[in-house]
N, C-alpha and C. Protein backbone atom coordinates (compact mmCIF):
# COMPACT_ATOMS: atom_id res chain seq x y z
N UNK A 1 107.57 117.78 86.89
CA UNK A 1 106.59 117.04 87.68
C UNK A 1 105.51 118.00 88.16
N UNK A 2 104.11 117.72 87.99
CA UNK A 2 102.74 118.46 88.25
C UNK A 2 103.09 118.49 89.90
N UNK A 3 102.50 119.86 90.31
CA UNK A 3 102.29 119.83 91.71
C UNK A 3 100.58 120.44 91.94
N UNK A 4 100.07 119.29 92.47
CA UNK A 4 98.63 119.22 92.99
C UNK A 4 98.37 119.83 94.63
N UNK A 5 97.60 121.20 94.37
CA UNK A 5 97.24 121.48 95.69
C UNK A 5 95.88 121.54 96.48
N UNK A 6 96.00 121.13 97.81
CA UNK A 6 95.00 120.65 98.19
C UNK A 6 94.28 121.28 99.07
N UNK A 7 93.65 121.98 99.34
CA UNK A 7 92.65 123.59 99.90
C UNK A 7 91.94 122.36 100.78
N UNK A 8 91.31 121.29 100.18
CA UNK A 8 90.34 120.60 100.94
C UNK A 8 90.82 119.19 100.84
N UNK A 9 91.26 118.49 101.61
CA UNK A 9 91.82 117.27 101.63
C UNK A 9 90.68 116.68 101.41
N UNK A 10 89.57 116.59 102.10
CA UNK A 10 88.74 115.54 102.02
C UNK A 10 87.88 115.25 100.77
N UNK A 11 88.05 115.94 99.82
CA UNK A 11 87.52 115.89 98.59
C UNK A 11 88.38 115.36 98.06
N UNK A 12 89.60 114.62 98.56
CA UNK A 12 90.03 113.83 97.46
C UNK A 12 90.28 112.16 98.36
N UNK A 13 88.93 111.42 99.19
CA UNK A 13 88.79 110.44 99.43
C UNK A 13 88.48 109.95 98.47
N UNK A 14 88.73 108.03 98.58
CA UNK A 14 88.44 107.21 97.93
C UNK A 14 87.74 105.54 98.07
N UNK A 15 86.68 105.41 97.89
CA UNK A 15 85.68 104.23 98.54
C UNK A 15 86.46 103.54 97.34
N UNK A 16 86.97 102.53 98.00
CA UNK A 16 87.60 101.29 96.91
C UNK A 16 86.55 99.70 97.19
N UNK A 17 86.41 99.53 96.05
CA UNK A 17 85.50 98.04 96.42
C UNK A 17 86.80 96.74 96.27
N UNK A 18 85.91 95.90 97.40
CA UNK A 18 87.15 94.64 97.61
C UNK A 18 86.07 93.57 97.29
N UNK A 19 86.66 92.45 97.17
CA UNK A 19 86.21 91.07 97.01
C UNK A 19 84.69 90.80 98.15
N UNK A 20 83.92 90.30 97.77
CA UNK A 20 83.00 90.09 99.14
C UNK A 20 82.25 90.73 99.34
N UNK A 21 81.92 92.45 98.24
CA UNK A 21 81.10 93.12 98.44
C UNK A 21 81.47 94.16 99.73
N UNK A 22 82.81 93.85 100.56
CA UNK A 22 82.94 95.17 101.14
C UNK A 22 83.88 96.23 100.62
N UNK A 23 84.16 97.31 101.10
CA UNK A 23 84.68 98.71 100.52
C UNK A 23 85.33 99.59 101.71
N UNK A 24 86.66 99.98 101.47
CA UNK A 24 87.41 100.68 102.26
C UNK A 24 87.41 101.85 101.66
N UNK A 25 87.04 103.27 102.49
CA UNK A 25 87.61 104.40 102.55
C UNK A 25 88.99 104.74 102.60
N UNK A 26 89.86 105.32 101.47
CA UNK A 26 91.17 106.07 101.57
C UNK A 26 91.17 107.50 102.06
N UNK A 27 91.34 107.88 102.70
CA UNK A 27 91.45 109.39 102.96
C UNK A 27 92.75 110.01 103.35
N UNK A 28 93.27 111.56 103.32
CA UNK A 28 94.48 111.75 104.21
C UNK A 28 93.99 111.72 105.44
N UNK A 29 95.21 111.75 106.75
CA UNK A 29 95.00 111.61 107.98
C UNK A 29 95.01 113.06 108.32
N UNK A 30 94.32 113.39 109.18
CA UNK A 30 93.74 114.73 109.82
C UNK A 30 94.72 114.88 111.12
N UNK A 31 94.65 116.32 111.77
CA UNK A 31 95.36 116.36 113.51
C UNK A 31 94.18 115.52 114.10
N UNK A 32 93.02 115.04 113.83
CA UNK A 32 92.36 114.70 114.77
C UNK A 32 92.23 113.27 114.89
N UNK A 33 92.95 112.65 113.83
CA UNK A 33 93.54 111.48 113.68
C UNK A 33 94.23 110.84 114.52
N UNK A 34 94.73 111.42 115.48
CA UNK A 34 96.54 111.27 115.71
C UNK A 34 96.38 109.99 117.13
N UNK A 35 95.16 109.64 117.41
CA UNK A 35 94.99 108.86 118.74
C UNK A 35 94.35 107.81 118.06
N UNK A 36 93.45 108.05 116.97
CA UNK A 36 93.26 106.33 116.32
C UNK A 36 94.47 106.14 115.95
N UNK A 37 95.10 106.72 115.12
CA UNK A 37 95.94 106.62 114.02
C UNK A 37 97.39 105.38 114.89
N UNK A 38 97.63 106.33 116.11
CA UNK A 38 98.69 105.74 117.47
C UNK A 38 98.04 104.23 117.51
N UNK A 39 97.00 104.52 117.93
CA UNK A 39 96.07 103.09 118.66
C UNK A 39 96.25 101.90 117.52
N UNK A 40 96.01 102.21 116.15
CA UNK A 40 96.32 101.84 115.11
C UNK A 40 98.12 100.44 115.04
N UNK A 41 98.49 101.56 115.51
CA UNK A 41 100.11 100.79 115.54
C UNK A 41 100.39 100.20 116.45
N UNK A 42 100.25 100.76 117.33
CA UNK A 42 100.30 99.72 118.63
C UNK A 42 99.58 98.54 118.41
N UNK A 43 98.38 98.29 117.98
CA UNK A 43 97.85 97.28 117.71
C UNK A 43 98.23 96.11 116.66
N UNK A 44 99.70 96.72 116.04
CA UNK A 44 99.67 95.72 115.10
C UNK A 44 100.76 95.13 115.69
N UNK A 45 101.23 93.54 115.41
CA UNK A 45 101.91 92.73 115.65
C UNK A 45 103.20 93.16 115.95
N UNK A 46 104.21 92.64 116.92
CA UNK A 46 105.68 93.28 116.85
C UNK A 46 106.51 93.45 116.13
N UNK A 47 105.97 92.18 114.91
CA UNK A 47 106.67 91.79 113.39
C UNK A 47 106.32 92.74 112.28
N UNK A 48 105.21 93.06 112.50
CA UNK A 48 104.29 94.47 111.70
C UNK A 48 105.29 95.27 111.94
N UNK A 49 105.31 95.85 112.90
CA UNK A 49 105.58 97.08 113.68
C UNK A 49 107.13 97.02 112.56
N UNK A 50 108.19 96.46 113.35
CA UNK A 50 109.14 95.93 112.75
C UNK A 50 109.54 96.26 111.29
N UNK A 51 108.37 95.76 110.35
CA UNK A 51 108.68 95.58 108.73
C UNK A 51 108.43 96.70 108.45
N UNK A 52 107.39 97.58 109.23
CA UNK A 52 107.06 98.65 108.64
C UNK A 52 107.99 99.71 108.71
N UNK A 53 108.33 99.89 109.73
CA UNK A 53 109.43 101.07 110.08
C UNK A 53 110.94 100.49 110.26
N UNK A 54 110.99 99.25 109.60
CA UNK A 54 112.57 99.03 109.79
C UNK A 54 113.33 99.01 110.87
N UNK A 55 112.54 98.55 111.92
CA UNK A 55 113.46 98.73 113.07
C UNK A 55 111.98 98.12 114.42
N UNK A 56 112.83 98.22 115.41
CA UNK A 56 111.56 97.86 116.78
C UNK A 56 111.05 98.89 117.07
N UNK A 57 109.93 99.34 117.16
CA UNK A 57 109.17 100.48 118.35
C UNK A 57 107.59 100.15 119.24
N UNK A 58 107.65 100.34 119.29
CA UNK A 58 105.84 99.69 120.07
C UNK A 58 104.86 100.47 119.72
N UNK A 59 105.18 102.44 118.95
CA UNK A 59 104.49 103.09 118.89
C UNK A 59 104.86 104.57 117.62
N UNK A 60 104.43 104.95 117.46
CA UNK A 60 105.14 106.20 116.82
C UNK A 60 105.68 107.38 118.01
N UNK A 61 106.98 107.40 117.87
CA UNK A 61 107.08 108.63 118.46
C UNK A 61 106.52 109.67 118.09
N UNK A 62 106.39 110.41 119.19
CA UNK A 62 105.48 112.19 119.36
C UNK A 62 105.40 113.21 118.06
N UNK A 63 107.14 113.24 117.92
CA UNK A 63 107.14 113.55 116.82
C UNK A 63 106.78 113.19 115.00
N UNK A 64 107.25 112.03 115.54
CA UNK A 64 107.08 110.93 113.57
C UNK A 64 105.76 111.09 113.75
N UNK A 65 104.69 110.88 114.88
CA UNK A 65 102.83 111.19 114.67
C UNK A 65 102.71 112.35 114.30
N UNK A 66 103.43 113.41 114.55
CA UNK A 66 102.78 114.93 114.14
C UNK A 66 103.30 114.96 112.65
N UNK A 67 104.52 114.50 112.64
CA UNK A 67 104.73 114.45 110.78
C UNK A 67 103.54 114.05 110.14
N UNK A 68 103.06 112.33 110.37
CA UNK A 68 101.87 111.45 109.93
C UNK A 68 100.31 112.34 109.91
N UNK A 69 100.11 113.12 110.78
CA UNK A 69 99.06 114.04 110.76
C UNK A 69 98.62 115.38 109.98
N UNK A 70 99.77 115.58 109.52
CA UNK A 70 99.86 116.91 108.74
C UNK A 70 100.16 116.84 107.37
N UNK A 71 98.85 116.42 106.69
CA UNK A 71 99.40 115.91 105.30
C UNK A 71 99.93 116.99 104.38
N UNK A 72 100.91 116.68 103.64
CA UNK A 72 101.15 118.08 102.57
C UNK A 72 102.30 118.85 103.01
N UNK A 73 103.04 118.70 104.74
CA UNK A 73 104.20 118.91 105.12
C UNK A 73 105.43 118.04 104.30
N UNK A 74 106.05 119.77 103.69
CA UNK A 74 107.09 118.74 103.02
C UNK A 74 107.36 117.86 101.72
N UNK A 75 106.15 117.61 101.48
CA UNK A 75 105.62 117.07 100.15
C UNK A 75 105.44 115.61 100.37
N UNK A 76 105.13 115.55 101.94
CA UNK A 76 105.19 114.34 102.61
C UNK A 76 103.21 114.13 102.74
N UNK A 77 102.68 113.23 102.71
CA UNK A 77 101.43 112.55 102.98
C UNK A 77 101.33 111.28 103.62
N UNK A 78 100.19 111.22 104.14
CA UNK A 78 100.05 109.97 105.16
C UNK A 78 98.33 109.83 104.86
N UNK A 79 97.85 108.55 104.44
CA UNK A 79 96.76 108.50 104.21
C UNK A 79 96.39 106.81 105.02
N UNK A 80 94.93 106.99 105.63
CA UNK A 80 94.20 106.05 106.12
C UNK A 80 93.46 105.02 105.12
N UNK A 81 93.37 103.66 105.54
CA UNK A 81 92.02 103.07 104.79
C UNK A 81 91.32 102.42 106.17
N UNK A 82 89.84 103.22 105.84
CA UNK A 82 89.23 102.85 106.81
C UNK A 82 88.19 101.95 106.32
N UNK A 83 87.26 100.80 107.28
CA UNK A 83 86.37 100.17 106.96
C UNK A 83 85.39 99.83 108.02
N UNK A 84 84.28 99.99 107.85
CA UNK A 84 83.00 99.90 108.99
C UNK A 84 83.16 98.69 109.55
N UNK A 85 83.05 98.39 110.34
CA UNK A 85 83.51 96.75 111.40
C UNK A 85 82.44 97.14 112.64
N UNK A 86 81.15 96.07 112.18
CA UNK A 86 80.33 96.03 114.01
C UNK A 86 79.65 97.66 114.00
N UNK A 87 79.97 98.46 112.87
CA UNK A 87 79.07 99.57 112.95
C UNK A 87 80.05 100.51 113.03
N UNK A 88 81.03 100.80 113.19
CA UNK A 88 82.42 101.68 114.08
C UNK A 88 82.81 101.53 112.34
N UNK A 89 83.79 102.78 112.68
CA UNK A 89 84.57 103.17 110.97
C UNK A 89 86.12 102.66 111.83
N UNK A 90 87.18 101.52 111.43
CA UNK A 90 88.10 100.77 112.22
C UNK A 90 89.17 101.28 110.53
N UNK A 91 90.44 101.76 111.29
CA UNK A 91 91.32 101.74 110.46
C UNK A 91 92.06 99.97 110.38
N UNK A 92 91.98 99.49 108.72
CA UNK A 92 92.51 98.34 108.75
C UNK A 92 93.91 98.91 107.63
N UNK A 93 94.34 99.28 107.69
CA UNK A 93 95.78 99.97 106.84
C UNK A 93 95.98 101.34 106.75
N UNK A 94 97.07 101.71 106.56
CA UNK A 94 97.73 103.17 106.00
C UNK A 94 98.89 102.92 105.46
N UNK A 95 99.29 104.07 104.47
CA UNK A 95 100.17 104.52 104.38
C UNK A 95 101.01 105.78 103.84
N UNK A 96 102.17 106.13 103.97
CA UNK A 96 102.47 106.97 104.00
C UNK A 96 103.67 107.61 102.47
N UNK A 97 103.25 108.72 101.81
CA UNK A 97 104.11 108.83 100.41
C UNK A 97 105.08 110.06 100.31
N UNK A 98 105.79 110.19 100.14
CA UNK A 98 106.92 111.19 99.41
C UNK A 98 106.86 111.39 97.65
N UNK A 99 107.29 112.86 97.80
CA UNK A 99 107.27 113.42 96.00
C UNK A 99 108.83 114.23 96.25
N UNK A 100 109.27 113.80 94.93
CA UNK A 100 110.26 114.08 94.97
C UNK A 100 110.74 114.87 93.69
N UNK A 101 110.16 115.99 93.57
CA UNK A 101 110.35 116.50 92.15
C UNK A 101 111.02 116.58 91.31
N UNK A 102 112.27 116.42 91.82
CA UNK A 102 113.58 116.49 90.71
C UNK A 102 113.74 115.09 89.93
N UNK A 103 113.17 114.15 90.70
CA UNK A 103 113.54 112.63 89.42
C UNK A 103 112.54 112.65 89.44
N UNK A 104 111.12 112.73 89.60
CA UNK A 104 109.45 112.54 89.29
C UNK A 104 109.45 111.44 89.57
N UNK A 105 109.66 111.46 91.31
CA UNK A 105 109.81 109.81 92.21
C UNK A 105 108.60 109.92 93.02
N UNK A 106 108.15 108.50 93.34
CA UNK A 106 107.05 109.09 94.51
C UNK A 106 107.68 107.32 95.57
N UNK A 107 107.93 107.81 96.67
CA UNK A 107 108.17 106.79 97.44
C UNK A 107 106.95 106.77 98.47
N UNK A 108 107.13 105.70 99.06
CA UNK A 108 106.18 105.40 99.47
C UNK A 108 106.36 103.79 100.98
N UNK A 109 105.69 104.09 101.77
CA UNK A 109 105.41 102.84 102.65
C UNK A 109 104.37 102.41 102.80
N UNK A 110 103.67 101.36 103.70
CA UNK A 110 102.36 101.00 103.62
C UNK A 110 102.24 99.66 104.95
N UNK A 111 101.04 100.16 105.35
CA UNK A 111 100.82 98.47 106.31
C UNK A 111 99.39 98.30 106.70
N UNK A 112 99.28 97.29 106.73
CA UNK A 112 97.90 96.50 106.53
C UNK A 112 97.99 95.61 107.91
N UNK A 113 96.41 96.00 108.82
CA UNK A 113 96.46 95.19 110.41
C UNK A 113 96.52 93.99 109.87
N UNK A 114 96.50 93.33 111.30
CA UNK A 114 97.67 91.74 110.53
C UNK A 114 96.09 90.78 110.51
N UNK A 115 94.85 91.29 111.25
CA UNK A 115 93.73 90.43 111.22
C UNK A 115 93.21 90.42 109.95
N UNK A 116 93.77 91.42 108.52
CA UNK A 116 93.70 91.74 107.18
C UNK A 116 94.30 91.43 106.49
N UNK A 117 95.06 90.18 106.75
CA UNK A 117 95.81 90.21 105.75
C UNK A 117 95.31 89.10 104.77
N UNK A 118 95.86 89.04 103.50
CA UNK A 118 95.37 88.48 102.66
C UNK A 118 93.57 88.20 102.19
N UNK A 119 93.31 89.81 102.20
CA UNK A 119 92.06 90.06 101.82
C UNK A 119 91.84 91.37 101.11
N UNK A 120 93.23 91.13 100.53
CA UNK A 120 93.21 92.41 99.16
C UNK A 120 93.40 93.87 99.54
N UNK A 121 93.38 94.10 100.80
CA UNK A 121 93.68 95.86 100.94
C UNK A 121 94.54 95.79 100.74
N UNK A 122 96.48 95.25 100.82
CA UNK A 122 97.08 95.89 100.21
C UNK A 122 97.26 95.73 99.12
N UNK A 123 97.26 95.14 98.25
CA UNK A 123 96.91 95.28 96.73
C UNK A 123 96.18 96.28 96.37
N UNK A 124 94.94 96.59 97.12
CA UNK A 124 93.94 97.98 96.92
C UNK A 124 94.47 99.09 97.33
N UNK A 125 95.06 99.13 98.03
CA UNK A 125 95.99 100.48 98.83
C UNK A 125 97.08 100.47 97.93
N UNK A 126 97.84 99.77 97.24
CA UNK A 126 98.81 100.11 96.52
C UNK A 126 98.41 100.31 95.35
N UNK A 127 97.12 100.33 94.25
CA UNK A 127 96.69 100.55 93.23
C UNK A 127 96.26 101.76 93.28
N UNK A 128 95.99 102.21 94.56
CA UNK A 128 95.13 103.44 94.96
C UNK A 128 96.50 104.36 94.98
N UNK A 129 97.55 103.75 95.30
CA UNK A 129 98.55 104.94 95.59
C UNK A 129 99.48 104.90 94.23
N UNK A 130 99.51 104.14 93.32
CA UNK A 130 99.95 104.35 91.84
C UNK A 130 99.13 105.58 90.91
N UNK A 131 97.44 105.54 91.25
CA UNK A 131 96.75 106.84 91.12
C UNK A 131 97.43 107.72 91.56
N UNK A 132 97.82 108.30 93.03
CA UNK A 132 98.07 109.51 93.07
C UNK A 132 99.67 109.34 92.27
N UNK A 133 100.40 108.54 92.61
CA UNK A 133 101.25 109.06 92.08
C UNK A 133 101.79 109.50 90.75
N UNK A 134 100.47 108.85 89.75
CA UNK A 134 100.48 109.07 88.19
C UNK A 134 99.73 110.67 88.43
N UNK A 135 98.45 111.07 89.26
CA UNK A 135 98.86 112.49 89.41
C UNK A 135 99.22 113.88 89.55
N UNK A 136 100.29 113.08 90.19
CA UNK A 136 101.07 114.20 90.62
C UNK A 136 102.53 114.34 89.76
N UNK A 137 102.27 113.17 88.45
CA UNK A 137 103.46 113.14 87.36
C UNK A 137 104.56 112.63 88.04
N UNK A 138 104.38 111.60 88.92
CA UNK A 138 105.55 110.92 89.20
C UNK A 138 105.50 109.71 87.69
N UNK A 139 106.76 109.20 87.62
CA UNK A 139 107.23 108.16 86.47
C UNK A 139 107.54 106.83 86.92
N UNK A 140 108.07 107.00 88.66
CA UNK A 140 108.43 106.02 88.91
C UNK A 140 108.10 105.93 90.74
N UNK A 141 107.92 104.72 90.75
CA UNK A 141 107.40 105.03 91.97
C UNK A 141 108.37 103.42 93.13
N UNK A 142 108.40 103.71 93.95
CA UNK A 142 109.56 103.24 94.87
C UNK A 142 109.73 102.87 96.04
N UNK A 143 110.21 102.08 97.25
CA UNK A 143 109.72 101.72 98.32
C UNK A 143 111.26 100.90 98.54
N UNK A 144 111.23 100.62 99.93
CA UNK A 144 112.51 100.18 101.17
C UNK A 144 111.51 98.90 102.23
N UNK A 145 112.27 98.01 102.02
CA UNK A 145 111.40 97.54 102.85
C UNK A 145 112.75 95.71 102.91
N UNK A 146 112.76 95.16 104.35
CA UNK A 146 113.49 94.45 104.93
C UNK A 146 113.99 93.09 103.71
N UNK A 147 114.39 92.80 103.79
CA UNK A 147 114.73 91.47 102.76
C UNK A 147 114.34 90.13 103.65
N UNK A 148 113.47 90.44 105.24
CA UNK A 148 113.00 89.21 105.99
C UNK A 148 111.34 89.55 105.42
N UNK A 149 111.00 90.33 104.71
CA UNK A 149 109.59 91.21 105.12
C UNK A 149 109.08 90.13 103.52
N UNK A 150 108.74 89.32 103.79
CA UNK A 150 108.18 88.55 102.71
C UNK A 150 107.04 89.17 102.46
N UNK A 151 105.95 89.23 103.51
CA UNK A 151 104.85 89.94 102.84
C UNK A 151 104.88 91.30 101.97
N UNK A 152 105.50 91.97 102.10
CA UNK A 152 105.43 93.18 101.26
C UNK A 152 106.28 92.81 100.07
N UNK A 153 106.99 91.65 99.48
CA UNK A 153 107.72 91.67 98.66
C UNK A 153 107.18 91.44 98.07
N UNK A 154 106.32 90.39 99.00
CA UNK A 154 105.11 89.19 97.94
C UNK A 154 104.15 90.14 97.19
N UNK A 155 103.91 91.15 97.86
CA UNK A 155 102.71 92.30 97.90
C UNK A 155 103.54 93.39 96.12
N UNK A 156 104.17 93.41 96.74
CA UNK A 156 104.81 94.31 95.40
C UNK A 156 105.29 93.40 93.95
N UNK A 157 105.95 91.80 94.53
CA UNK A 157 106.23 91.41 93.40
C UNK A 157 104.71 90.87 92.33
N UNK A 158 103.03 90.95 93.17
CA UNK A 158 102.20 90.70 92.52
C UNK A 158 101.89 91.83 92.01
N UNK A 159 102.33 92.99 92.38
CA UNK A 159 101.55 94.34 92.06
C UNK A 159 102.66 94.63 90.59
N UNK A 160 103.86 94.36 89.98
CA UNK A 160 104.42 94.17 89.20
C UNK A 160 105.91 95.18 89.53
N UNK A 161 106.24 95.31 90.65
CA UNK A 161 107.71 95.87 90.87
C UNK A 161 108.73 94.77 90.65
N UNK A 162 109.42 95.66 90.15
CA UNK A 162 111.22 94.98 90.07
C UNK A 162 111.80 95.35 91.50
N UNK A 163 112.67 94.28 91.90
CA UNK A 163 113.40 94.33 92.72
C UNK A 163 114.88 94.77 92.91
N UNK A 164 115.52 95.54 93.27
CA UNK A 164 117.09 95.50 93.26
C UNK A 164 117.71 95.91 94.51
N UNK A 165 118.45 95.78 94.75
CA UNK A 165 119.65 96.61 96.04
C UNK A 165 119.23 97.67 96.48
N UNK A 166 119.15 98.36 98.05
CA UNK A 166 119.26 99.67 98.18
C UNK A 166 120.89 100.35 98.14
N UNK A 167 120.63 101.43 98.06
CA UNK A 167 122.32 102.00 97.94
C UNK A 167 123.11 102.58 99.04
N UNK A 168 122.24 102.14 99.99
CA UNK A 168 122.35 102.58 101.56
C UNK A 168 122.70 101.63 102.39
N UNK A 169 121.84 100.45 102.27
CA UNK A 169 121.70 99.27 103.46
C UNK A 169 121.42 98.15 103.03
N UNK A 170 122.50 97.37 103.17
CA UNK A 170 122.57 95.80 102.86
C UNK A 170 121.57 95.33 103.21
N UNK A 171 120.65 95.44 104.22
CA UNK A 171 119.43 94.65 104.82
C UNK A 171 118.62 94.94 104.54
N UNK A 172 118.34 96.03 103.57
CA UNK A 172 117.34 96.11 102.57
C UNK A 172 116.79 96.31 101.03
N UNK A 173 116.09 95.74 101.02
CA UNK A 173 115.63 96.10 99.49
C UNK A 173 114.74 96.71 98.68
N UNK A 174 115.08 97.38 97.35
CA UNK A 174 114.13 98.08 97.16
C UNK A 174 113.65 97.65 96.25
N UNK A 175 112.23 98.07 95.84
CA UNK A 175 111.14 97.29 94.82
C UNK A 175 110.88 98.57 94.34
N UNK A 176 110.21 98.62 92.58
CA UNK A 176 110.43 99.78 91.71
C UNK A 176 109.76 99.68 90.72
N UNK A 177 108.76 100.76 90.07
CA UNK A 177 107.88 100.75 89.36
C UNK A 177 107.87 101.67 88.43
N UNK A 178 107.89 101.43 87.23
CA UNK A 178 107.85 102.64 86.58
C UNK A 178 106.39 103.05 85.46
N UNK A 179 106.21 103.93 85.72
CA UNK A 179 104.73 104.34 85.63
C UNK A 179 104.46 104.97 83.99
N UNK A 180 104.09 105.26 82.74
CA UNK A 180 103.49 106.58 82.18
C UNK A 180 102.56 106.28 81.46
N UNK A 181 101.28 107.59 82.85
CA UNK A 181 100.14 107.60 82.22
C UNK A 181 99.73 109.02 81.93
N UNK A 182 98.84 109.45 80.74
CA UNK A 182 98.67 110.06 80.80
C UNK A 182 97.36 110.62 81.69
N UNK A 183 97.04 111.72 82.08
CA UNK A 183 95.72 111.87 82.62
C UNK A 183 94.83 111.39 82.43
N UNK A 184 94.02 111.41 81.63
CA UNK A 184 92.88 110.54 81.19
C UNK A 184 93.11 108.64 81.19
N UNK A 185 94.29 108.71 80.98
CA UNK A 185 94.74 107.26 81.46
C UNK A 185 94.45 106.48 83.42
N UNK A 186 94.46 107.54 83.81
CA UNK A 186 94.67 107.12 85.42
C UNK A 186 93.07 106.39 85.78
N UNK A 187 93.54 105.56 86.14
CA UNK A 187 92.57 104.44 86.47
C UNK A 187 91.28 105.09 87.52
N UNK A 188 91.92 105.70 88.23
CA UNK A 188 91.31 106.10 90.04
C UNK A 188 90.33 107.41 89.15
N UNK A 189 89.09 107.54 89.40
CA UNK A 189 88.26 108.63 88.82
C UNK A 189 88.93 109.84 89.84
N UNK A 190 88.63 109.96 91.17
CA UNK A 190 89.21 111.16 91.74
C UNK A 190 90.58 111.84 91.40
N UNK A 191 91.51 110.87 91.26
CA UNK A 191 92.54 111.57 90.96
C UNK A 191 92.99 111.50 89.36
N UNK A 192 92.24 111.08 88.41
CA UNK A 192 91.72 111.49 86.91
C UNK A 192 91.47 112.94 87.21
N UNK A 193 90.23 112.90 87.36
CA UNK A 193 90.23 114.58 87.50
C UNK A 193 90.78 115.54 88.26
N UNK A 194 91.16 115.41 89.37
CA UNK A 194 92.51 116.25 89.71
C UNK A 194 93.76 116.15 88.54
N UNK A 195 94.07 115.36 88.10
CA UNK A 195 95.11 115.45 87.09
C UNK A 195 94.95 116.00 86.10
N UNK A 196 93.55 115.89 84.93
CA UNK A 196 92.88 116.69 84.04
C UNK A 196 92.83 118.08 84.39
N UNK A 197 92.06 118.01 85.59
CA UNK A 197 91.91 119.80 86.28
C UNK A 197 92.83 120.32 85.98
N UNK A 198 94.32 119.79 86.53
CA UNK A 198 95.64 120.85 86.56
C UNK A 198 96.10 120.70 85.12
N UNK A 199 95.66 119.65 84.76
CA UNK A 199 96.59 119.73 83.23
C UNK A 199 95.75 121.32 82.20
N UNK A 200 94.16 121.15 82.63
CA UNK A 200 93.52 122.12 82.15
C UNK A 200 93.71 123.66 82.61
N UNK A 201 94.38 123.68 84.03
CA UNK A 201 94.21 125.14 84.28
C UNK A 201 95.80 124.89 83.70
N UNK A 202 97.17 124.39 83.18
CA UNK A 202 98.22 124.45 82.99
C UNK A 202 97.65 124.88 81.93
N UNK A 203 97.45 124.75 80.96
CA UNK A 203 96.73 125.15 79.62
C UNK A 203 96.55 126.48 79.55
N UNK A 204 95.17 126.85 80.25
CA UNK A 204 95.00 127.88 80.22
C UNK A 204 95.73 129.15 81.04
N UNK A 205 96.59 128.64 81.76
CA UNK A 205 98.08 129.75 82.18
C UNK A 205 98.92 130.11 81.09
N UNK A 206 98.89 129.22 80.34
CA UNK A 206 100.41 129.30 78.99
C UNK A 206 98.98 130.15 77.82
C-alpha cells in the first residue's frame, strides 16, 4: 500500500460542484479548527450526534478533538466540507479516515448537518473520499455504522457498498467497498496527481 506524505496539507483541498450550481470545499482540519469544528457537533441533532459516534455525547471530548485536529496522527485524518452561507465559509459535513496498511483498508466515518441533508454532500463527500483512498492504494474501503442509522445505509447502499455483519457488535453493521484503480484512473484531479507523483518518484527510486 502507497504511503502519501503531506509537507502542506492545504494543497491537497478540494472544490466539489453540487446540484444548483453550488460547491463545497474539502480540506483537512487544522489546530485552528478545533472551535468551529466543536461548534460543528454540537450543532447537529441528538440523533446525528448518536449515528455518528455510536453512542450519546453532546460534544467531542477534549481529547477525541485533538485527535480530529491533527491530521496525519497515526495514519488517522479528519477532513472538513465547507460552504459559503450569507457570506461566512459554514462547515456543512466532515469526516474522518483510517489507513491501514497491512490489508490496503481505508475506513472511514462521515456526517452531514442535518439542515443538509438530502442535497448531495454526502454522496459528494463519499466520492471525494474513495479518491483518497484509491490514492493512497487502499483496495477496499469500509465503515461501522448503527443498523437504526438508515441514513447512512441509504447513503452507502446508493454509493454501491455491500453490506454484512460486524465481527464485534451485534448492533452494528458494516458496509464495504472494494476499489481497483489505477492512478490515472482516479476520478478526483488532486489526488490523480498525488497518486501519479508517487507512483513517478517510486519509479525513479527503483
Amino acid at each position: 500500500m502507497t504511503r502519501l506524505q503531506f509537507d502542506d496539507l492545504r494543497q491537497h483541498s478540494d472544490i466539489l460542484r453540487m446540484a444548483g450550481g453550488r460547491s463545497i470545499t474539502v480540506r483537512f482540519v487544522e489546530p485552528g479548527d478545533a472551535e468551529a469544528l466543536q461548534g460543528y457537533f454540537r450543532a447537529l441533532s441528538a440523533r446525528s450526534r448518536y449515528n455518528r459516534f455510536l453512542g450519546a455525547m453532546s460534544e467531542l471530548p477534549r481529547v477525541e478533538l485533538e485527535h480530529f485536529i491533527h491530521a496525519g496522527e497515526h495514519d488517522r485524518f479528519s477532513v472538513m466540507a465547507l460552504m459559503t452561507i450569507d457570506g461566512f465559509e459554514t462547515i456543512v459535513g466532515e469526516a474522518r479516515y483510517g489507513l491501514e496498511p497491512d490489508s490496503a483498508s481505508f475506513e472511514f466515518g462521515l456526517s452531514v448537518d442535518d439542515r443538509w441533508h438530502g442535497q448531495g454532500i454526502g454522496s459528494a463527500l463519499l466520492r471525494n473520499l474513495e479518491c483518497r483512498a484509491a490514492a493512497f492504494g487502499a483496495v477496499r474501503l469500509f465503515g461501522d455504522t448503527l443498523r437504526s442509522n438508515d441514513v447512512m445505509m441509504g447513503l452507502a447502499r446508493k454509493s454501491g457498498f455491500g453490506f454484512t455483519r460486524n465481527p464485534d457488535d451485534w448492533k452494528l453493521v458494516r458496509f464495504e467497498k472494494h476499489i481497483a484503480l489505477a492512478p490515472q484512473e482516479i476520478p478526483c484531479a488532486s489526488w490523480r496527481l498525488a497518486a501519479q507523483g508517487l507512483a513517478l518518484s517510486g519509479m525513479a527510486a527503483a
